[in-house]
Protein backbone atom coordinates (compact mmCIF):
# COMPACT_ATOMS: atom_id res chain seq x y z
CA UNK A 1 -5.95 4.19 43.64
CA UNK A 2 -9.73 5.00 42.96
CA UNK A 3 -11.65 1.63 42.09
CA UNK A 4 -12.67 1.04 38.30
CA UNK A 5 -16.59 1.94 39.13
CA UNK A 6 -15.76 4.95 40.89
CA UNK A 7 -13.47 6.37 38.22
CA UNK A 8 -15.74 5.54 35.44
CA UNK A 9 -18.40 7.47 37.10
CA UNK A 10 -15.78 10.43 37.99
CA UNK A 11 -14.85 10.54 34.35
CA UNK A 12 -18.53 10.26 33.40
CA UNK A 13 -19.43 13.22 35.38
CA UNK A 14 -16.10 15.39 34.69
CA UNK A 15 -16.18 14.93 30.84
CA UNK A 16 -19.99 14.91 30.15
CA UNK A 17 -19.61 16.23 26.36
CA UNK A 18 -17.97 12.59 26.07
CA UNK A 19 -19.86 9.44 25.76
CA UNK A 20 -17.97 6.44 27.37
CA UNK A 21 -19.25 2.68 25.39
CA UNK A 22 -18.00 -0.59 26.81
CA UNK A 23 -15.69 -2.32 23.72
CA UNK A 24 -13.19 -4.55 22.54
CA UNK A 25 -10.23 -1.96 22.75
CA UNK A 26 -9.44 1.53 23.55
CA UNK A 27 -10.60 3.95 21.40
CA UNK A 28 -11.29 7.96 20.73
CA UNK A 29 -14.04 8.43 18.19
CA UNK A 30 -14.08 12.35 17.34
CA UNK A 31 -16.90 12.53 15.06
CA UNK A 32 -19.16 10.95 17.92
CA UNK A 33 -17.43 11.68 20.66
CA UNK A 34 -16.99 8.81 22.06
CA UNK A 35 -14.50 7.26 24.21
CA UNK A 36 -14.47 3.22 23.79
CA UNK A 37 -12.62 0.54 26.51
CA UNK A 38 -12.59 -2.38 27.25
CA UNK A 39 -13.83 -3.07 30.78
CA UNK A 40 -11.65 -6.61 31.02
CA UNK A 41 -8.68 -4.40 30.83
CA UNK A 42 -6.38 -4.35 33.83
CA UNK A 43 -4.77 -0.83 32.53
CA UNK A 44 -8.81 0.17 32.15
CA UNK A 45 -8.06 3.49 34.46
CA UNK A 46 -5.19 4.41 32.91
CA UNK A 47 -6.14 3.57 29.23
CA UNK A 48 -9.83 5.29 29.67
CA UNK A 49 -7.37 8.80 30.70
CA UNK A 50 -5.47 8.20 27.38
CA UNK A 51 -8.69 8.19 25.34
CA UNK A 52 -9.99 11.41 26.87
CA UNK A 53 -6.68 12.89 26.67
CA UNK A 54 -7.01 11.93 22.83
CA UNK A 55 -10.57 14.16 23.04
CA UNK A 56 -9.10 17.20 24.99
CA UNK A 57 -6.40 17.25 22.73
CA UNK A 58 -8.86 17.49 19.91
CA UNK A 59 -7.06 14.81 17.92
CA UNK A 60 -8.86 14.05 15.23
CA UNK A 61 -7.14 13.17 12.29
CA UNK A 62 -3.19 12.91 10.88
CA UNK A 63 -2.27 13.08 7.42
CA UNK A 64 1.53 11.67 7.54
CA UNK A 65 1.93 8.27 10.05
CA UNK A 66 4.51 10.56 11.68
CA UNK A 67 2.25 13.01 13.04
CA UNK A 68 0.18 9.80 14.48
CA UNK A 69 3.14 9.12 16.79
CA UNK A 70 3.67 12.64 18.08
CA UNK A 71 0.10 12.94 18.88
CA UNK A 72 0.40 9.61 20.94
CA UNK A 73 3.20 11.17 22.56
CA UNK A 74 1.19 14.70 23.23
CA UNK A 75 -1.84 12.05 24.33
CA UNK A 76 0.69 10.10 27.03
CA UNK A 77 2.01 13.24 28.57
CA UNK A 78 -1.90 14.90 28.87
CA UNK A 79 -2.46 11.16 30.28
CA UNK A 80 0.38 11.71 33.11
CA UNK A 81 -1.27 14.91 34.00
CA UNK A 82 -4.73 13.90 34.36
CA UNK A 83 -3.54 10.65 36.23
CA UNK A 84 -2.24 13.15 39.11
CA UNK A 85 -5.48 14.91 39.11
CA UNK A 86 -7.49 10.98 39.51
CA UNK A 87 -4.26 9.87 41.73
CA UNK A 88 -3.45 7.04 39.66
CA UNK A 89 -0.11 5.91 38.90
CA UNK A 90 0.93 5.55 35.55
CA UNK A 91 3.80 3.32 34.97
CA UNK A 92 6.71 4.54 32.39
CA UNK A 93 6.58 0.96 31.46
CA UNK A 94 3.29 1.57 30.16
CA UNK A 95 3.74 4.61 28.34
CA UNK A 96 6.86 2.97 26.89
CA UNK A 97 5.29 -0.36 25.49
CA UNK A 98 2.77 1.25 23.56
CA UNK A 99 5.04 3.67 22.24
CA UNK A 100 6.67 0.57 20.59
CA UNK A 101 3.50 -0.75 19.35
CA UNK A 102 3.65 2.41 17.14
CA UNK A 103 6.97 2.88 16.50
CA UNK A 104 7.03 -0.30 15.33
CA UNK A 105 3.80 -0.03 13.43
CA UNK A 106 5.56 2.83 11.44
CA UNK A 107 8.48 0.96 10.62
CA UNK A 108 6.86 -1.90 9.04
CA UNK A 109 4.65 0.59 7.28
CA UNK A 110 7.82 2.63 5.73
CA UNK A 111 9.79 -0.76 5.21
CA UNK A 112 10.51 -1.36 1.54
CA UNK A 113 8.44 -4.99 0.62
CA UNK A 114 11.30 -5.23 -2.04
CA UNK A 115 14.16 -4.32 -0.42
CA UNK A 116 13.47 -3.54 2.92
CA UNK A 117 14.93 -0.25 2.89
CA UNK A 118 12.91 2.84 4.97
CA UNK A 119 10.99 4.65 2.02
CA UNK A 120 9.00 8.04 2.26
CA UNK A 121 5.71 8.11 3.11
CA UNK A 122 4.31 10.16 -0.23
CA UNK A 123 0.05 10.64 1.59
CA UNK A 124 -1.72 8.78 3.86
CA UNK A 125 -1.82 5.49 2.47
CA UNK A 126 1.46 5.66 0.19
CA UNK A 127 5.57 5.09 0.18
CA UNK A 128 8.39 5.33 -1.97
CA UNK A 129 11.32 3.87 -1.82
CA UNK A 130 14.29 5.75 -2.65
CA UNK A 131 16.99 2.68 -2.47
CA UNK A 132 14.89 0.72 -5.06
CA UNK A 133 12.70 3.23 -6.69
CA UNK A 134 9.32 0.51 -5.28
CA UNK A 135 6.08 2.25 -4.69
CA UNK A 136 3.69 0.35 -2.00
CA UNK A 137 0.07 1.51 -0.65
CA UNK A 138 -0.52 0.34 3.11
CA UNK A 139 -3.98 -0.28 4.95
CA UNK A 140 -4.20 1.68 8.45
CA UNK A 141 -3.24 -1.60 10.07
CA UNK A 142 -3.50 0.09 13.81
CA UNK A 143 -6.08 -2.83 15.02
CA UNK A 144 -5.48 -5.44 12.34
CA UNK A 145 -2.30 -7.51 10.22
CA UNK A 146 -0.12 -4.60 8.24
CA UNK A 147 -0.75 -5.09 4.53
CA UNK A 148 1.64 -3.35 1.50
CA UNK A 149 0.76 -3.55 -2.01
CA UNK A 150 3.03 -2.64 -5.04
CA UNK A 151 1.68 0.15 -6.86
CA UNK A 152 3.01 1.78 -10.27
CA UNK A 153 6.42 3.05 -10.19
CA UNK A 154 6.79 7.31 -10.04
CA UNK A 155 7.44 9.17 -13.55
């Protein structure tokens, strides 16, 4: 497995339409173009290919939380590839765990606060729940604590 420096500067050099900035997470920026880690990261080579295969991808935005998961699923597979290519093992494990983080970020997003039924997602930031007839807005929530709020009921 290629060392972290080495890597950084093969992905640097490979992908020069993408700026790479040192952060607190992982994270693909489309409108700058810019690919954010976190160099205390022990998953930093695998991670940093999951960003870029975010920007090869072209994912830039999602208008249903659904679509968010299938492009994290496009993003792993892309990741798989490219981690031939760099001859870095990815581990299913891996791929599989922060699946979960979003799978389960979805469910708590589409769980009824009232009743805790699944409800529809209605736009981005909006569900209904057809057990209860309860409305609720949600914040992204991807990087912070998951937050519904009752809104008025549908006519």
């Amino acid at each position: 497995m290629p060392s972290t420096t080495s890597i950084l500067l093969d992905l640097k050099n490979k992908y020069t339409r993408l700026n790479f900035v040192p952060g607190e997470s992982f994270a693909w920026s489309s409108s700058d173009n810019i690919v954010f880690y976190d160099e205390k990261s022990p998953d930093l080579q695998i991670l940093l290919l999951h960003e870029i295969s975010h920007a090869l991808l072209g994912h830039d935005k999602y208008d249903r939380d659904i679509e968010l998961i299938a492009m994290e699923r496009e993003a792993w597979n892309k990741t798989t590839e490219l981690a031939q290519y760099f001859n870095i093992e990815v581990l299913d494990s891996l791929i599989q765990s922060a699946m979960d983080s979003y799978r389960d970020w979805l469910h708590s997003r589409s769980s009824c606060p009232k009743c805790q039924a699944i409800g529809l997602q209605t736009d981005i930031s909006n569900y209904h729940c057809p057990a209860c007839n309860n409305n609720w807005s949600v914040n992204e929530a991807r990087t912070c604590a998951l937050r519904r709020y009752k809104t008025k009921k549908r006519t």
